[in-house]
PDB file of N, CA and C in Angstrom:
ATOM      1  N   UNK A   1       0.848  -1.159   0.000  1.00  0.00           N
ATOM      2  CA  UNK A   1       0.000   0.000   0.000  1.00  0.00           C
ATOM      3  C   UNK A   1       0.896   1.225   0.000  1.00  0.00           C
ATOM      4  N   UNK A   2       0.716   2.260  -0.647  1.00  0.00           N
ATOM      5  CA  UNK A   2       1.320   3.405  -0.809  1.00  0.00           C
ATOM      6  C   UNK A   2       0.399   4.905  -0.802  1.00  0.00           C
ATOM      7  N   UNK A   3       0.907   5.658   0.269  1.00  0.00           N
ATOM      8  CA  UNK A   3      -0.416   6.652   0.277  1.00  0.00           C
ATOM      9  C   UNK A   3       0.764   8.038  -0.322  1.00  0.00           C
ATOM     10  N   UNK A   4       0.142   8.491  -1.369  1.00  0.00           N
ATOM     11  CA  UNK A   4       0.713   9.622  -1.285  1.00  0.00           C
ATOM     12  C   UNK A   4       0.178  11.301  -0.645  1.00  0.00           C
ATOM     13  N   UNK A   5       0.855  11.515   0.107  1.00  0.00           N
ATOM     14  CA  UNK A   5       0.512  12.981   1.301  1.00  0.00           C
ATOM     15  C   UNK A   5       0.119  14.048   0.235  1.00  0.00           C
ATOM     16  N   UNK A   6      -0.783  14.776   0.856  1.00  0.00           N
ATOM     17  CA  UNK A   6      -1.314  15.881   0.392  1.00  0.00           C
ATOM     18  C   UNK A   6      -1.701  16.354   1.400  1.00  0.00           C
ATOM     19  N   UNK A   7      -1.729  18.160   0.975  1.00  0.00           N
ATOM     20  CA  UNK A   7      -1.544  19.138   2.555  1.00  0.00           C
ATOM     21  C   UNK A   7      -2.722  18.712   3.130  1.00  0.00           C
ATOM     22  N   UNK A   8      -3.889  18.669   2.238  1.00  0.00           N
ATOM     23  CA  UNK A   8      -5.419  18.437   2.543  1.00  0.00           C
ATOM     24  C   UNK A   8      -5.509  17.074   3.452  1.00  0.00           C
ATOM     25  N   UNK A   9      -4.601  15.583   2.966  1.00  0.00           N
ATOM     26  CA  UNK A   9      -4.320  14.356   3.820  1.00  0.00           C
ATOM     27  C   UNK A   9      -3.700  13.813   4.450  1.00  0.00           C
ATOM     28  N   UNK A  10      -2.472  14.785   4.921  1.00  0.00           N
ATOM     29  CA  UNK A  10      -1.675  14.505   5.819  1.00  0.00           C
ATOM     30  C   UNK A  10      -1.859  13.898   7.306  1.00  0.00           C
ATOM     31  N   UNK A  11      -3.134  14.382   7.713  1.00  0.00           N
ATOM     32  CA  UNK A  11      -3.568  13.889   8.900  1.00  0.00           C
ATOM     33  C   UNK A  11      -4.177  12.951   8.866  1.00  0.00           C
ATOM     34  N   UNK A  12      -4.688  12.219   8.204  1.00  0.00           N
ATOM     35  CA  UNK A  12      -5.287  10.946   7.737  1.00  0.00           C
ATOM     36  C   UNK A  12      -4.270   9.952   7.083  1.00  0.00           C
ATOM     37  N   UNK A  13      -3.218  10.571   6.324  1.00  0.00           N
ATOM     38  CA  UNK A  13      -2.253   9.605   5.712  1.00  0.00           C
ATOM     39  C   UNK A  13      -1.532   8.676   6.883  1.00  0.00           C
ATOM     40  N   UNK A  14      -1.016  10.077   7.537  1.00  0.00           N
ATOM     41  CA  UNK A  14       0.194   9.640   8.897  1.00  0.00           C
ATOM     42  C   UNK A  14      -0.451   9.317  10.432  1.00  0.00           C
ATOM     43  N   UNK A  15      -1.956   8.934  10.341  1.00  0.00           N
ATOM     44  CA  UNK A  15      -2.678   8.381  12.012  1.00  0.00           C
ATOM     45  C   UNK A  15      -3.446   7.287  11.420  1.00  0.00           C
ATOM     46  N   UNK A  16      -4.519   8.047  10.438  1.00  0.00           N
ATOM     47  CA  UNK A  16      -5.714   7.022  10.453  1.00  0.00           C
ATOM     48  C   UNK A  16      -5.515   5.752   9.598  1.00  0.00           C
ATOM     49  N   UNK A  17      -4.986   6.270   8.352  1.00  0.00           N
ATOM     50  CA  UNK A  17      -4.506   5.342   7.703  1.00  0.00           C
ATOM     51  C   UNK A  17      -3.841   4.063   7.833  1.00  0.00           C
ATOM     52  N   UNK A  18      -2.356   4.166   8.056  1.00  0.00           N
ATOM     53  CA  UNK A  18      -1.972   3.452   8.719  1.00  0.00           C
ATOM     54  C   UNK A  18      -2.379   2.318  10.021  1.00  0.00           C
ATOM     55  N   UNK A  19      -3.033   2.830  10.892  1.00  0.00           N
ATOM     56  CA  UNK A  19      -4.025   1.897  11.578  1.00  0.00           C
ATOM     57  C   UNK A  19      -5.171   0.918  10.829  1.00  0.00           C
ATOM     58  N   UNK A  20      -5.833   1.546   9.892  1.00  0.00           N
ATOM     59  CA  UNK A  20      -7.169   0.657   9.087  1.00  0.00           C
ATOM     60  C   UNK A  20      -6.127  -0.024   8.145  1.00  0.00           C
ATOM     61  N   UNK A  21      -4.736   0.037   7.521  1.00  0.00           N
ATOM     62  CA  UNK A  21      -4.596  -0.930   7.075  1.00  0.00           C
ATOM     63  C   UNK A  21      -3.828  -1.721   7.896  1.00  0.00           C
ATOM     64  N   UNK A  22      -3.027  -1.785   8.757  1.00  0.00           N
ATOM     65  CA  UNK A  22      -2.467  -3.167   9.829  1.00  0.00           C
ATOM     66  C   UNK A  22      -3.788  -3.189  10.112  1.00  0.00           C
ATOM     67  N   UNK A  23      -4.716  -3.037  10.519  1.00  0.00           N
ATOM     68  CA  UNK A  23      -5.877  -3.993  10.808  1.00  0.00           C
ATOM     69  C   UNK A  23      -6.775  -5.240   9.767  1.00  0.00           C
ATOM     70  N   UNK A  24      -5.687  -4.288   8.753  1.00  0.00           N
ATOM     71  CA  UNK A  24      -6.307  -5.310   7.737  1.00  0.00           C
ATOM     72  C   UNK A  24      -5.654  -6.470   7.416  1.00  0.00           C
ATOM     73  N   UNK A  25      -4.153  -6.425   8.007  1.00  0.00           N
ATOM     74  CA  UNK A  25      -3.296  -7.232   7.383  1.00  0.00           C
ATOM     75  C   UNK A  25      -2.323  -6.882   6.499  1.00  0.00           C
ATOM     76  N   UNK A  26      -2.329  -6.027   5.632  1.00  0.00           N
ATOM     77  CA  UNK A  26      -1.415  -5.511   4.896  1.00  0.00           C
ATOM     78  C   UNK A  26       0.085  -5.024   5.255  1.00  0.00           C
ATOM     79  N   UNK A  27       0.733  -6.011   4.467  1.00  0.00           N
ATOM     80  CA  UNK A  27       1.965  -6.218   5.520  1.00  0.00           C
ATOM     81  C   UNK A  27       3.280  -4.765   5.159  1.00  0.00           C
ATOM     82  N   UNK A  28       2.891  -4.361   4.049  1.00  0.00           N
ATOM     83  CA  UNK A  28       3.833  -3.751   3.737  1.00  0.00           C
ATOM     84  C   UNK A  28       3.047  -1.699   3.172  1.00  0.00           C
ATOM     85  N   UNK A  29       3.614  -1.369   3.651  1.00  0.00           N
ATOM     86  CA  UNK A  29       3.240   0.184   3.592  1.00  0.00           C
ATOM     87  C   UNK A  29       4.086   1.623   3.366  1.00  0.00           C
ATOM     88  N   UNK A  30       4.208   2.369   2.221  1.00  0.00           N
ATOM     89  CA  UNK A  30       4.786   3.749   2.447  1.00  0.00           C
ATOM     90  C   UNK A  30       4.069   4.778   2.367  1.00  0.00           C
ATOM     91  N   UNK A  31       4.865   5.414   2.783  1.00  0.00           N
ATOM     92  CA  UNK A  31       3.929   7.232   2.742  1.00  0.00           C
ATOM     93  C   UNK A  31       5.574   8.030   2.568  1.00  0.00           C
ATOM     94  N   UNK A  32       4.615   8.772   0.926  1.00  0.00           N
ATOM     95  CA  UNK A  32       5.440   9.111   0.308  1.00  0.00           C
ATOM     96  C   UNK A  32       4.448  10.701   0.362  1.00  0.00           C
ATOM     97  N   UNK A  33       5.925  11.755   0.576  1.00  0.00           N
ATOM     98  CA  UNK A  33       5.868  12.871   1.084  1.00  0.00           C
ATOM     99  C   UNK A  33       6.590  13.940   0.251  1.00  0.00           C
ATOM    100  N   UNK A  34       6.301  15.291  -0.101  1.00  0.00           N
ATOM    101  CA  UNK A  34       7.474  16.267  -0.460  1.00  0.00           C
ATOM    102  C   UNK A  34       7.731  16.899   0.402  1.00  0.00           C
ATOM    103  N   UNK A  35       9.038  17.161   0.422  1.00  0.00           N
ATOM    104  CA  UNK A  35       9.973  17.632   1.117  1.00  0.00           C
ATOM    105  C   UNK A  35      11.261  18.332   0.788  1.00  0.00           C
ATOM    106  N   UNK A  36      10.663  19.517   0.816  1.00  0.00           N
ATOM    107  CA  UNK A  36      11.562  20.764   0.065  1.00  0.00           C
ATOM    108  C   UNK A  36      11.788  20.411  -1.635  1.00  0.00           C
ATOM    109  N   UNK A  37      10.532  19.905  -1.880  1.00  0.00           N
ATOM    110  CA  UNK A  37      10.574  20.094  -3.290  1.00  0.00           C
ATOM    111  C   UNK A  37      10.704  18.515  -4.056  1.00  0.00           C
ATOM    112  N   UNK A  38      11.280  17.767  -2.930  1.00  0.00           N
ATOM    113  CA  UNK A  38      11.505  16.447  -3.019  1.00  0.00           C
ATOM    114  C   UNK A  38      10.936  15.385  -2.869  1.00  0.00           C
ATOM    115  N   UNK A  39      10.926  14.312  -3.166  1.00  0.00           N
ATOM    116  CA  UNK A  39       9.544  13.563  -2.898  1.00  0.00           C
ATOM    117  C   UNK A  39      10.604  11.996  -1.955  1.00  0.00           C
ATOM    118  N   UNK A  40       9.934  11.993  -0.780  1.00  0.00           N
ATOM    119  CA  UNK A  40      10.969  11.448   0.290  1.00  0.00           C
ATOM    120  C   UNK A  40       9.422  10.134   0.810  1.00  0.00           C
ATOM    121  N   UNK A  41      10.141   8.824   0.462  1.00  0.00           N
ATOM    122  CA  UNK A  41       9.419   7.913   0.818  1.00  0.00           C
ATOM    123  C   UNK A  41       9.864   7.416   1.967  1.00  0.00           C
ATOM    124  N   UNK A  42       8.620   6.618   3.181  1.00  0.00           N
ATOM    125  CA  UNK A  42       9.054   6.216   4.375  1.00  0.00           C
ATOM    126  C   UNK A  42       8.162   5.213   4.370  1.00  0.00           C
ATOM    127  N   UNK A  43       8.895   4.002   4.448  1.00  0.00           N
ATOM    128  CA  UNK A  43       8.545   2.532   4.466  1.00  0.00           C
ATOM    129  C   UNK A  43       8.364   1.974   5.939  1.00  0.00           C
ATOM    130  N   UNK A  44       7.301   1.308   5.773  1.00  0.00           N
ATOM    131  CA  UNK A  44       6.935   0.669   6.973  1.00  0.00           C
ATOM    132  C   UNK A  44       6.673  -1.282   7.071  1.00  0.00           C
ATOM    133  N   UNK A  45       6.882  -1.686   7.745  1.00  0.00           N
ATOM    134  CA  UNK A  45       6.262  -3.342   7.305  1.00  0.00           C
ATOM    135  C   UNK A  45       5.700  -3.619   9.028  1.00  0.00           C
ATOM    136  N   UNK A  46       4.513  -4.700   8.319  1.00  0.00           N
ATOM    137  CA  UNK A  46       3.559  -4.723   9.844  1.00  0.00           C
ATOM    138  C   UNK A  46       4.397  -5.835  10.754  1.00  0.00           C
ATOM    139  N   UNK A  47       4.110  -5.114  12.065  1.00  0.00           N
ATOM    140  CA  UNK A  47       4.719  -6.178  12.713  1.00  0.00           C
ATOM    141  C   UNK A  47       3.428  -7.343  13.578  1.00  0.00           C
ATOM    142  N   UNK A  48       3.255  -8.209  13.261  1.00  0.00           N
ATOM    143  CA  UNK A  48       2.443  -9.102  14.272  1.00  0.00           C
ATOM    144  C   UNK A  48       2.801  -8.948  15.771  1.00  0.00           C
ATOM    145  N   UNK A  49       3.982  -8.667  16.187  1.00  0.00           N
ATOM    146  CA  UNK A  49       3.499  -8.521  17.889  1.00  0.00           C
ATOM    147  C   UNK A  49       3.059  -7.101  18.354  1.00  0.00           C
ATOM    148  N   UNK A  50       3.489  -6.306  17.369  1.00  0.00           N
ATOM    149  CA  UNK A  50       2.807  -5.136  18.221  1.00  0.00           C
ATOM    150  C   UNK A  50       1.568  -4.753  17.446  1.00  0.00           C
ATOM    151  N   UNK A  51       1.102  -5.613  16.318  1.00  0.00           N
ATOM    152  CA  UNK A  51      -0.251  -5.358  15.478  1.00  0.00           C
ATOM    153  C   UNK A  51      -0.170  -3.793  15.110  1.00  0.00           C
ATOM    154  N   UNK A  52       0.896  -3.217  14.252  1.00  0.00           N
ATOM    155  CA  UNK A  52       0.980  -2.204  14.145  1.00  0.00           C
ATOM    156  C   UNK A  52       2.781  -2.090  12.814  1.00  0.00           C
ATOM    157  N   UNK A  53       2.467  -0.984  12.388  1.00  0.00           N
ATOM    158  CA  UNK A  53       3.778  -1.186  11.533  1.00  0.00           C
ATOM    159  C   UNK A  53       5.446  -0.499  12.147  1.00  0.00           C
ATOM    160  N   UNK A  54       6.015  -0.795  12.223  1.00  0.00           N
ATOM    161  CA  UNK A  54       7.221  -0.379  12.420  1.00  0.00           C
ATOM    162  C   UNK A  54       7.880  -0.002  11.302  1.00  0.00           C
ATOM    163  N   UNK A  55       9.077   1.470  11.399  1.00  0.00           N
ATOM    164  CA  UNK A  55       9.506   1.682  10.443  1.00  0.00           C
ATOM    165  C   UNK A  55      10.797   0.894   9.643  1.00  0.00           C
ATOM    166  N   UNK A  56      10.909   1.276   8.132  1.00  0.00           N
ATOM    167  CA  UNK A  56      11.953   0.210   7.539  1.00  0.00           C
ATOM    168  C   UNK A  56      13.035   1.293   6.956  1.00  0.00           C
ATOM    169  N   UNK A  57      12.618   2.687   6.940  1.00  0.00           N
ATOM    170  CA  UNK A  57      13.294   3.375   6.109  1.00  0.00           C
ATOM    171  C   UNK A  57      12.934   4.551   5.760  1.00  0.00           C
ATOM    172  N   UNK A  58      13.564   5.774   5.577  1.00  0.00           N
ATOM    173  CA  UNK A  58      13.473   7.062   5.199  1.00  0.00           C
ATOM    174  C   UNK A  58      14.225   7.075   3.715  1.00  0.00           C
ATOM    175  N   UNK A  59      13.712   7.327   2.395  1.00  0.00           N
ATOM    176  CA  UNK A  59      14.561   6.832   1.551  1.00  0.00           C
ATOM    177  C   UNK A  59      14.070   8.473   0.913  1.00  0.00           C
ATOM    178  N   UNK A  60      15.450   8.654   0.104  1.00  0.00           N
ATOM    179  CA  UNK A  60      15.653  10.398  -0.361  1.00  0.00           C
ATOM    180  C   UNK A  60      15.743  10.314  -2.047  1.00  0.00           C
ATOM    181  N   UNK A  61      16.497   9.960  -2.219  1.00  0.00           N
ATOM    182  CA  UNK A  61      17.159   9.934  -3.513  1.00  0.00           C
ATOM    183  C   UNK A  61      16.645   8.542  -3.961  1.00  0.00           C
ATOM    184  N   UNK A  62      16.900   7.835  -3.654  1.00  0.00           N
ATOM    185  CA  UNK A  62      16.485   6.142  -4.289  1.00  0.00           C
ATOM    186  C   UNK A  62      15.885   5.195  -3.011  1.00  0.00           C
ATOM    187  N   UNK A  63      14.668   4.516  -3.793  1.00  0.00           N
ATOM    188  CA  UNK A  63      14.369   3.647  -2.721  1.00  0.00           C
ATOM    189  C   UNK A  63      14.523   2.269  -3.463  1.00  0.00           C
ATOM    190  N   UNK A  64      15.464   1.795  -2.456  1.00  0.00           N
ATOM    191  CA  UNK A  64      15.604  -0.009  -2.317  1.00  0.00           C
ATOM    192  C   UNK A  64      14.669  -0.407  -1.638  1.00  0.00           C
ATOM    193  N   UNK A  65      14.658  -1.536  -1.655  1.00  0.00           N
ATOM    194  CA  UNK A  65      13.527  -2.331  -0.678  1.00  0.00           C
ATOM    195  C   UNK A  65      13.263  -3.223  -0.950  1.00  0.00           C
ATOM    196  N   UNK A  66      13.729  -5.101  -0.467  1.00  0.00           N
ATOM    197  CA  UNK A  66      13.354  -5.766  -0.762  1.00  0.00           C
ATOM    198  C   UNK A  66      11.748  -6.493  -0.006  1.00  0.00           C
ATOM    199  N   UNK A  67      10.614  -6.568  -0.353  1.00  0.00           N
ATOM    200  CA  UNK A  67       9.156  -6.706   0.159  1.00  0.00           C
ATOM    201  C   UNK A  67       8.810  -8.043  -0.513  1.00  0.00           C
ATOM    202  N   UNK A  68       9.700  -9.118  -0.642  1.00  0.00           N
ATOM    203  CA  UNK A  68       9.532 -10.207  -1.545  1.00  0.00           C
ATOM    204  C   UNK A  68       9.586 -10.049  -2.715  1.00  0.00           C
ATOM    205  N   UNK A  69      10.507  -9.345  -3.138  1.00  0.00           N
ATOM    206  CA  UNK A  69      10.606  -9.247  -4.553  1.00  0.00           C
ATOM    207  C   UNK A  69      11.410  -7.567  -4.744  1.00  0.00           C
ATOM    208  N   UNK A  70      12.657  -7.328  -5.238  1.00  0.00           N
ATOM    209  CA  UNK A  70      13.469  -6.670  -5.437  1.00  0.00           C
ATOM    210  C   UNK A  70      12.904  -5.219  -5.711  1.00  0.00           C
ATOM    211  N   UNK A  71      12.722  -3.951  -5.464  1.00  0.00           N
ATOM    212  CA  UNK A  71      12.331  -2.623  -5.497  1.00  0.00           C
ATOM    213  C   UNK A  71      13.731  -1.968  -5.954  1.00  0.00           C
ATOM    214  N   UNK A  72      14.012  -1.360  -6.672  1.00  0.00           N
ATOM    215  CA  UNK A  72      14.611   0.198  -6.910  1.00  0.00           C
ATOM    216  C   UNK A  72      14.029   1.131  -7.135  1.00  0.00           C
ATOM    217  N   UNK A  73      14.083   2.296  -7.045  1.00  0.00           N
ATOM    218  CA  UNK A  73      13.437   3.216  -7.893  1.00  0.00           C
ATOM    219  C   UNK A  73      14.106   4.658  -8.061  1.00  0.00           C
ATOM    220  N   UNK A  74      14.692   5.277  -9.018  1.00  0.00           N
ATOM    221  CA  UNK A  74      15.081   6.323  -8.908  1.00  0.00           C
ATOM    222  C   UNK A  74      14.240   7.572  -8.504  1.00  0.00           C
ATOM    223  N   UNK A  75      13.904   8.504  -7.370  1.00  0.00           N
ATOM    224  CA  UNK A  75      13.150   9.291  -6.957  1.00  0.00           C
ATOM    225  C   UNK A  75      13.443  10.507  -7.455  1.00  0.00           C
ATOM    226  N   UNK A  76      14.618  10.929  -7.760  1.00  0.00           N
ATOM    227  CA  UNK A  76      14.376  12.191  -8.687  1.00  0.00           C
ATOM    228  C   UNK A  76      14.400  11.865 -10.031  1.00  0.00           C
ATOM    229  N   UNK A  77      13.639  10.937 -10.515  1.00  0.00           N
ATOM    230  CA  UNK A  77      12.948  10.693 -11.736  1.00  0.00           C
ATOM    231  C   UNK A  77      12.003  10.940 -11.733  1.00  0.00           C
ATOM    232  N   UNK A  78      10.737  10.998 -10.586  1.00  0.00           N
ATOM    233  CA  UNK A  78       9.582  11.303 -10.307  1.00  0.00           C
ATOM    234  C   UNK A  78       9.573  12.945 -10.409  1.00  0.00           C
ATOM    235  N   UNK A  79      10.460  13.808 -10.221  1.00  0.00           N
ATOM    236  CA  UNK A  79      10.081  15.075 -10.578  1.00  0.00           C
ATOM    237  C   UNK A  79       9.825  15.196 -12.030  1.00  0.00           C
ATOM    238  N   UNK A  80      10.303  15.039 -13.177  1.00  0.00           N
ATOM    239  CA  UNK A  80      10.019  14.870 -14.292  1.00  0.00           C
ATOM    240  C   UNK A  80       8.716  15.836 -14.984  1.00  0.00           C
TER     241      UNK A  80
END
């Protein structure tokens, strides 16, 4: 799942959100943000003992991430 922030959903992206989906099960989650112009992803994966996600990463420039299956992505390609 990937939410992207907007000024209007920020408060829903970064509380509510996140809660309705670990309740759902969904094991893997970012919230992807700008930041000074930049677009800065922060990865999360659910944890079963605390039924809630813990973080995996603040990623700036490029996000790696392996989630069962190999991720790159160049992020200042997304300004474009």
């Amino acid at each position: 799942m990937a939410e992207v922030v907007s000024e209007e959903s920020r408060e829903r992206d970064r509380t509510t959100k996140p809660v309705m989906y670990s309740s759902a099960g969904i094991r893997h989650m970012w919230r992807i943000e700008q930041v000074d112009d930049r677009p800065v992803v922060y990865t999360y994966e659910l944890d079963p003992v605390v039924a809630g996600y813990v973080p995996t990463g603040i990623h700036h420039s490029r996000l790696i991430i392996d989630i069962g299956f190999p991720v790159d992505i160049d992020l200042g390609r997304l300004l474009g």
